[in-house]
PDB file of N, CA and C in Angstrom:
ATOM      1  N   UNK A   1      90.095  97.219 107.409  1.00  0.00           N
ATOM      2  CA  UNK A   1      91.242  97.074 106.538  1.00  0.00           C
ATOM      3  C   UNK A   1      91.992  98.401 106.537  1.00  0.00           C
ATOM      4  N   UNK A   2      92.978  98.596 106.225  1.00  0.00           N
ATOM      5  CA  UNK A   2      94.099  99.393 106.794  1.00  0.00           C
ATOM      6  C   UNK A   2      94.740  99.759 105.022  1.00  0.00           C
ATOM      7  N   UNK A   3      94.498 100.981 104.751  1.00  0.00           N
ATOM      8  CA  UNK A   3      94.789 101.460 103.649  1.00  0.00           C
ATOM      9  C   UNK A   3      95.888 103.051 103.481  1.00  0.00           C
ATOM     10  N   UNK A   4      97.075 102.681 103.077  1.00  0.00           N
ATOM     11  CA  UNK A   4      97.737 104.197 103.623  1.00  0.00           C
ATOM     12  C   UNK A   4      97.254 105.337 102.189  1.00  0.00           C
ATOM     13  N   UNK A   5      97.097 106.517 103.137  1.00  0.00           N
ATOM     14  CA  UNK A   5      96.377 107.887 102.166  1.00  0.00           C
ATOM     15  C   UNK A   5      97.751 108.070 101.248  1.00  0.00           C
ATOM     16  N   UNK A   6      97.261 108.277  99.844  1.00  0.00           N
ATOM     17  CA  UNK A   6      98.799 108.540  99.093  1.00  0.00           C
ATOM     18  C   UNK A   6      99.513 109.820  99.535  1.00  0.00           C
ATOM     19  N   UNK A   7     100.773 109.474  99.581  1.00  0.00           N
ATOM     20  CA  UNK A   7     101.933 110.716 100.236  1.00  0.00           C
ATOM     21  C   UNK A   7     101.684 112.005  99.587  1.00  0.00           C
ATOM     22  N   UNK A   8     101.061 112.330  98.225  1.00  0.00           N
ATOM     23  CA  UNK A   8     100.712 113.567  98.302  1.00  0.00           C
ATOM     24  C   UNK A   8      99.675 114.423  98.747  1.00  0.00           C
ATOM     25  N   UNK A   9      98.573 113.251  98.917  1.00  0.00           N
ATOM     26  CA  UNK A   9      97.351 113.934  99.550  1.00  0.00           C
ATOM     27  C   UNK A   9      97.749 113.816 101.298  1.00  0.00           C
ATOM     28  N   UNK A  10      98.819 113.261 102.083  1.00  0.00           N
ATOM     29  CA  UNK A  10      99.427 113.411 103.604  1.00  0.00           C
ATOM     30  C   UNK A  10     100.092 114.424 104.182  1.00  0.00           C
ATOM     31  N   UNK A  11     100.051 115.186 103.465  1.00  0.00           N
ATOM     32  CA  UNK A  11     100.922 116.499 103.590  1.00  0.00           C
ATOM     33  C   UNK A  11     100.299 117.227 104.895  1.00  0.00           C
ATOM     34  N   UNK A  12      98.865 117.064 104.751  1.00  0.00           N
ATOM     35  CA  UNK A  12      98.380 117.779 105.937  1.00  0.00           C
ATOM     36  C   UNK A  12      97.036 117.010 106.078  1.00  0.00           C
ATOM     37  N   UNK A  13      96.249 117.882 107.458  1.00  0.00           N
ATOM     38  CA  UNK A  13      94.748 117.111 107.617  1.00  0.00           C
ATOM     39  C   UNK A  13      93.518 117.835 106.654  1.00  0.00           C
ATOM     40  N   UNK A  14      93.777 118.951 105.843  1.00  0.00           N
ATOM     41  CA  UNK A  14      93.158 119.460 104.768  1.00  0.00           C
ATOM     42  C   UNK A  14      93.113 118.224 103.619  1.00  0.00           C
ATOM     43  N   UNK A  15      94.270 117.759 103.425  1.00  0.00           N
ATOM     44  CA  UNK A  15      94.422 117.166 102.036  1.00  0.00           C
ATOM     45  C   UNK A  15      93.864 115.623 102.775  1.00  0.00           C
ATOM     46  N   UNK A  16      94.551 115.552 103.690  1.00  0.00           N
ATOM     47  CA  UNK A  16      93.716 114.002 103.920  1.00  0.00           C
ATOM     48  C   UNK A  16      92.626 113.670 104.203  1.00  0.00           C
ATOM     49  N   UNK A  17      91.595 114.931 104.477  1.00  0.00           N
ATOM     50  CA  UNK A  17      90.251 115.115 104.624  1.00  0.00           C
ATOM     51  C   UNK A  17      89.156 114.955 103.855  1.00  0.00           C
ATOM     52  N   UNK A  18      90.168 115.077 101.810  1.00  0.00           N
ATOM     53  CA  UNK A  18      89.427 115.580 100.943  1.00  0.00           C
ATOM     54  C   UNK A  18      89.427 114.290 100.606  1.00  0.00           C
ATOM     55  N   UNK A  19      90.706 113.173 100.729  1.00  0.00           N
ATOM     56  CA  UNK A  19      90.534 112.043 100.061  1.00  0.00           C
ATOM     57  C   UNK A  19      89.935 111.426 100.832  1.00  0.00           C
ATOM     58  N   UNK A  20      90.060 111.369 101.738  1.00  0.00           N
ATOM     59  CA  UNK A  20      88.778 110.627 102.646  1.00  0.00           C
ATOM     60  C   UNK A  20      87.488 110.671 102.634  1.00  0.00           C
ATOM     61  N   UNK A  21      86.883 112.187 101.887  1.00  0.00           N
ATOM     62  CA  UNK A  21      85.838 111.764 101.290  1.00  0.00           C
ATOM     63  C   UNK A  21      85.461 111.398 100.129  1.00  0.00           C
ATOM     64  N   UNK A  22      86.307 111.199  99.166  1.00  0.00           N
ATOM     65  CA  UNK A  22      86.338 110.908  97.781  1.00  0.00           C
ATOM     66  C   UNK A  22      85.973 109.096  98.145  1.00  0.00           C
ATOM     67  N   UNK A  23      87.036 108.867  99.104  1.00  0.00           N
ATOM     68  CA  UNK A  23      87.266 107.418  99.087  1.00  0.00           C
ATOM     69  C   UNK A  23      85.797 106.996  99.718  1.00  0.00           C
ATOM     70  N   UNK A  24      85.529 107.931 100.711  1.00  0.00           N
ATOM     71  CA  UNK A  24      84.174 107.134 101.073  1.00  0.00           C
ATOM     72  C   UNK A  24      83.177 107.288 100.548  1.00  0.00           C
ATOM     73  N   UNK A  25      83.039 108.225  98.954  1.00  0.00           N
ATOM     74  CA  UNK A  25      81.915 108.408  98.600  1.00  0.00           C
ATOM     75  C   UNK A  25      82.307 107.026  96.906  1.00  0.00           C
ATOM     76  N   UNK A  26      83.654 106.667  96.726  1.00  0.00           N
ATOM     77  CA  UNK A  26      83.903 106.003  95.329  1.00  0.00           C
ATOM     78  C   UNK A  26      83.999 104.904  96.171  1.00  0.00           C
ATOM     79  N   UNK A  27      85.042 104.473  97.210  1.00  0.00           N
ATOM     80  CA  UNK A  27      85.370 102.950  97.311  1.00  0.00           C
ATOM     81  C   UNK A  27      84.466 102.104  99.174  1.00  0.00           C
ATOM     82  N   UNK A  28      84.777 103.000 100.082  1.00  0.00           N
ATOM     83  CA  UNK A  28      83.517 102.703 101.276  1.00  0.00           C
ATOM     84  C   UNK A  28      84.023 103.138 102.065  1.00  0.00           C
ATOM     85  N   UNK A  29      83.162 103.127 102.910  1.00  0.00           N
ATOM     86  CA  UNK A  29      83.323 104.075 104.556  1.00  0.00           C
ATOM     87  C   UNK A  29      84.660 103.938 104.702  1.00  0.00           C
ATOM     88  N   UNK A  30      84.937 104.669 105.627  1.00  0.00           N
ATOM     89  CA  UNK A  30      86.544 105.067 106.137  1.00  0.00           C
ATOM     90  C   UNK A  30      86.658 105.929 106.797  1.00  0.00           C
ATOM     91  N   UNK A  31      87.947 106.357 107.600  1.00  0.00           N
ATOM     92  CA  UNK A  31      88.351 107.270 108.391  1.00  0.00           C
ATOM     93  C   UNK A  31      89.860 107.624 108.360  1.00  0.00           C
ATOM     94  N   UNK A  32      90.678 108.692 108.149  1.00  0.00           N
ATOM     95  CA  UNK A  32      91.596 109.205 107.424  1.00  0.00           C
ATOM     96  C   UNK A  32      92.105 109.266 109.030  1.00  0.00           C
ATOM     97  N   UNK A  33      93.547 108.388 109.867  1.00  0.00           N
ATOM     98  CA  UNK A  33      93.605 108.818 110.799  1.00  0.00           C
ATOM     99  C   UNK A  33      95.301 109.291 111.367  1.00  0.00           C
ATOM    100  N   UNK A  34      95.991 110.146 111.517  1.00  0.00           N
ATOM    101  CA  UNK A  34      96.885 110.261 111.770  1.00  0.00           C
ATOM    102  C   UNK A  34      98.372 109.386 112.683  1.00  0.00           C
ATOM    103  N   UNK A  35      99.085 108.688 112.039  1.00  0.00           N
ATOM    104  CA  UNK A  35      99.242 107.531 112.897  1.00  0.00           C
ATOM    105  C   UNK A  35     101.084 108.000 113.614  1.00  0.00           C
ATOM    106  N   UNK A  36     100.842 108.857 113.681  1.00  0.00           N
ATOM    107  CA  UNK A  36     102.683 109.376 113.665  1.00  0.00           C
ATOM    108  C   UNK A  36     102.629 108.863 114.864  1.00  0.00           C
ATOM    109  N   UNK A  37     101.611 109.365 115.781  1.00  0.00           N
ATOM    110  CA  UNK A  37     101.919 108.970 117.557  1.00  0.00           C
ATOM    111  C   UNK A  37     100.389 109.290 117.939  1.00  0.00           C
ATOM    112  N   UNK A  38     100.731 108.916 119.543  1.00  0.00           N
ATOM    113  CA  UNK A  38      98.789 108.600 120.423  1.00  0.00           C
ATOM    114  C   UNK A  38      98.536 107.568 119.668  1.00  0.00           C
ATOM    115  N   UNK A  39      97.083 107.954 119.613  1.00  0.00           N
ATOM    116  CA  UNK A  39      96.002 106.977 119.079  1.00  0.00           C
ATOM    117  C   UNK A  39      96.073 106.446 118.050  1.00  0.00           C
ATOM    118  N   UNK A  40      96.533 107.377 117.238  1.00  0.00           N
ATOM    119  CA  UNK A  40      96.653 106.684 115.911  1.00  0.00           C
ATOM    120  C   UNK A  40      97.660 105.341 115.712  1.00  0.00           C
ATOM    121  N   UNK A  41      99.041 106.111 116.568  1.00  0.00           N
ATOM    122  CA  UNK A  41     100.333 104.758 115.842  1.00  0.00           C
ATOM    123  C   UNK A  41      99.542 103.530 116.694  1.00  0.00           C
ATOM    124  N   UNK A  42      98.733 103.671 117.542  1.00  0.00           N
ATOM    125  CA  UNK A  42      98.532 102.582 118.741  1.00  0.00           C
ATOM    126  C   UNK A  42      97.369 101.717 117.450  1.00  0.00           C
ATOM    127  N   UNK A  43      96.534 102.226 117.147  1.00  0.00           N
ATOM    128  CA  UNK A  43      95.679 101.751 115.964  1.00  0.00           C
ATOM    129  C   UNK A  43      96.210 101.153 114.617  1.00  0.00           C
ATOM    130  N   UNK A  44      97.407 101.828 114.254  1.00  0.00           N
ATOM    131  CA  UNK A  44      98.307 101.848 113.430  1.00  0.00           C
ATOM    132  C   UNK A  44      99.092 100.215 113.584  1.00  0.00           C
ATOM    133  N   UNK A  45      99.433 100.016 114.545  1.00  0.00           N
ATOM    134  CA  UNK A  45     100.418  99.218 115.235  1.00  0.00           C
ATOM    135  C   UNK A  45      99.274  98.271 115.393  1.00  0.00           C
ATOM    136  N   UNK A  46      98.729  97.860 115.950  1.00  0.00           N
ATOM    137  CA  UNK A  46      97.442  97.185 116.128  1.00  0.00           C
ATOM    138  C   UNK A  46      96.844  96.239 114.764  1.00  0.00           C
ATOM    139  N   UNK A  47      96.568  97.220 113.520  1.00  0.00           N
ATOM    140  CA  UNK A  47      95.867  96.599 112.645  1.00  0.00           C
ATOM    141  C   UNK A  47      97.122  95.843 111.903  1.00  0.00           C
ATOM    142  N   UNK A  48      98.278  96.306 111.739  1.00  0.00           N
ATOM    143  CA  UNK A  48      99.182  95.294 111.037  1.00  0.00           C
ATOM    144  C   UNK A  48      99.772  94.271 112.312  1.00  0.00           C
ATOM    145  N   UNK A  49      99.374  94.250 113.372  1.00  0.00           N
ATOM    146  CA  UNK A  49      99.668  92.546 114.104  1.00  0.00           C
ATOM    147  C   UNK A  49      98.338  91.913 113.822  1.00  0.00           C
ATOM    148  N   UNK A  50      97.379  92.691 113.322  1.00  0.00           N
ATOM    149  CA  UNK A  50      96.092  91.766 112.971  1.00  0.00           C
ATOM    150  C   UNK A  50      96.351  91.238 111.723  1.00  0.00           C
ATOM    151  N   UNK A  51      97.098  91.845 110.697  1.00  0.00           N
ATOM    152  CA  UNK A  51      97.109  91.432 109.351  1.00  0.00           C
ATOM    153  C   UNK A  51      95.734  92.214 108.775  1.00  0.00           C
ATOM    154  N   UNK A  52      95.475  93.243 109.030  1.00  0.00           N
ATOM    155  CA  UNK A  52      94.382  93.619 108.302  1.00  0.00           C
ATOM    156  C   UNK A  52      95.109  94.919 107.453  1.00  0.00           C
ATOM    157  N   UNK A  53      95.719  94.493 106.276  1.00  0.00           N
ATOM    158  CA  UNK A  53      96.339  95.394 105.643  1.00  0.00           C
ATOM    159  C   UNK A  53      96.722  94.289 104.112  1.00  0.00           C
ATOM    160  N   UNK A  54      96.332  95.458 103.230  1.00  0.00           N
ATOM    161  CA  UNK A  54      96.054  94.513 102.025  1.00  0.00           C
ATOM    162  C   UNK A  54      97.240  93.583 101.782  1.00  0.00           C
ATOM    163  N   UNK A  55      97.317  92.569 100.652  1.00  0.00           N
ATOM    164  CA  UNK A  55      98.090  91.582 100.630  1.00  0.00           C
ATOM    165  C   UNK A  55      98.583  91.172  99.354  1.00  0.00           C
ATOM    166  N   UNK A  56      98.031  91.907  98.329  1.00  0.00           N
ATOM    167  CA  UNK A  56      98.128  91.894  97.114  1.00  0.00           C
ATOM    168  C   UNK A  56      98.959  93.341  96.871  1.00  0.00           C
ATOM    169  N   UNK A  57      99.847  93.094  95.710  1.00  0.00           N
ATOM    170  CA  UNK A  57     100.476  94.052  95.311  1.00  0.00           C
ATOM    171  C   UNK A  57      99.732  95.065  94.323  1.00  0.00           C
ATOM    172  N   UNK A  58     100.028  95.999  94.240  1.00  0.00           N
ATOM    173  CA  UNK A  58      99.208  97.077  93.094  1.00  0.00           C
ATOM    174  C   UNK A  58     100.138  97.785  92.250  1.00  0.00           C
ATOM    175  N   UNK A  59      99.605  97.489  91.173  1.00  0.00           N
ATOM    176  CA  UNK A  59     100.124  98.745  89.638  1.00  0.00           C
ATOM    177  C   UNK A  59      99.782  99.703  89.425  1.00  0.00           C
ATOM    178  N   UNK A  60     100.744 100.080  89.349  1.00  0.00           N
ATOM    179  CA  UNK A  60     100.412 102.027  88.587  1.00  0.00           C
ATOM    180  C   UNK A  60      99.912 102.230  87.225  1.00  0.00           C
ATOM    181  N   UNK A  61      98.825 102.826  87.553  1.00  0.00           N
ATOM    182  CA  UNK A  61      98.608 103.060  85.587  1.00  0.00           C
ATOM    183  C   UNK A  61      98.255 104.272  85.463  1.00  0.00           C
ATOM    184  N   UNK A  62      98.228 104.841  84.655  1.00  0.00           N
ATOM    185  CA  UNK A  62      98.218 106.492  84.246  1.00  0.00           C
ATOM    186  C   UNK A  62      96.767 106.482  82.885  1.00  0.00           C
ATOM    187  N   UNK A  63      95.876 106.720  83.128  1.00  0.00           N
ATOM    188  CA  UNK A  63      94.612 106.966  82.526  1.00  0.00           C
ATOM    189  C   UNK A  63      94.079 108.197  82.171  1.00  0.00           C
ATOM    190  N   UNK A  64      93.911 108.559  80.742  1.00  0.00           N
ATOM    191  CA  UNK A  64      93.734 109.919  80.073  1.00  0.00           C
ATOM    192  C   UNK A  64      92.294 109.913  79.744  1.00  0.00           C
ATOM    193  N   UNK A  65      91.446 110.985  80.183  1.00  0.00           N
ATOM    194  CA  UNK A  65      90.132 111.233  79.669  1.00  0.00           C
ATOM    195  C   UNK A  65      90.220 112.372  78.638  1.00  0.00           C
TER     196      UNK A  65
END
């Protein structure tokens, strides 16, 4: 399944490194992969003619501890 890293943690491969392990240690395995061009857009390009990219819409909510 095909999940995009949020635009502030994309800034670079530092920041997309860190959520990638957050995500694989809170929600499941994964791999954080650069899709601008090569391998990636080809992977990129690939999983949305599969339809493997979520399908449901999502809300924002803002949660205070």
């Amino acid at each position: 399944m095909l999940h995009a890293v949020p635009p502030v943690l994309s800034q670079n491969k530092e920041l997309a490194t860190i959520d990638q392990r957050h995500w694989n240690a809170h929600v499941s395995p994964g791999e954080a992969v650069f899709a601008q061009r090569g391998e990636g857009k080809r992977l990129l390009e690939q999983m949305l003619r599969s339809g493997a990219v979520p399908q449901n819409q999502s809300r924002r909510k803002e949660v205070f501890l």
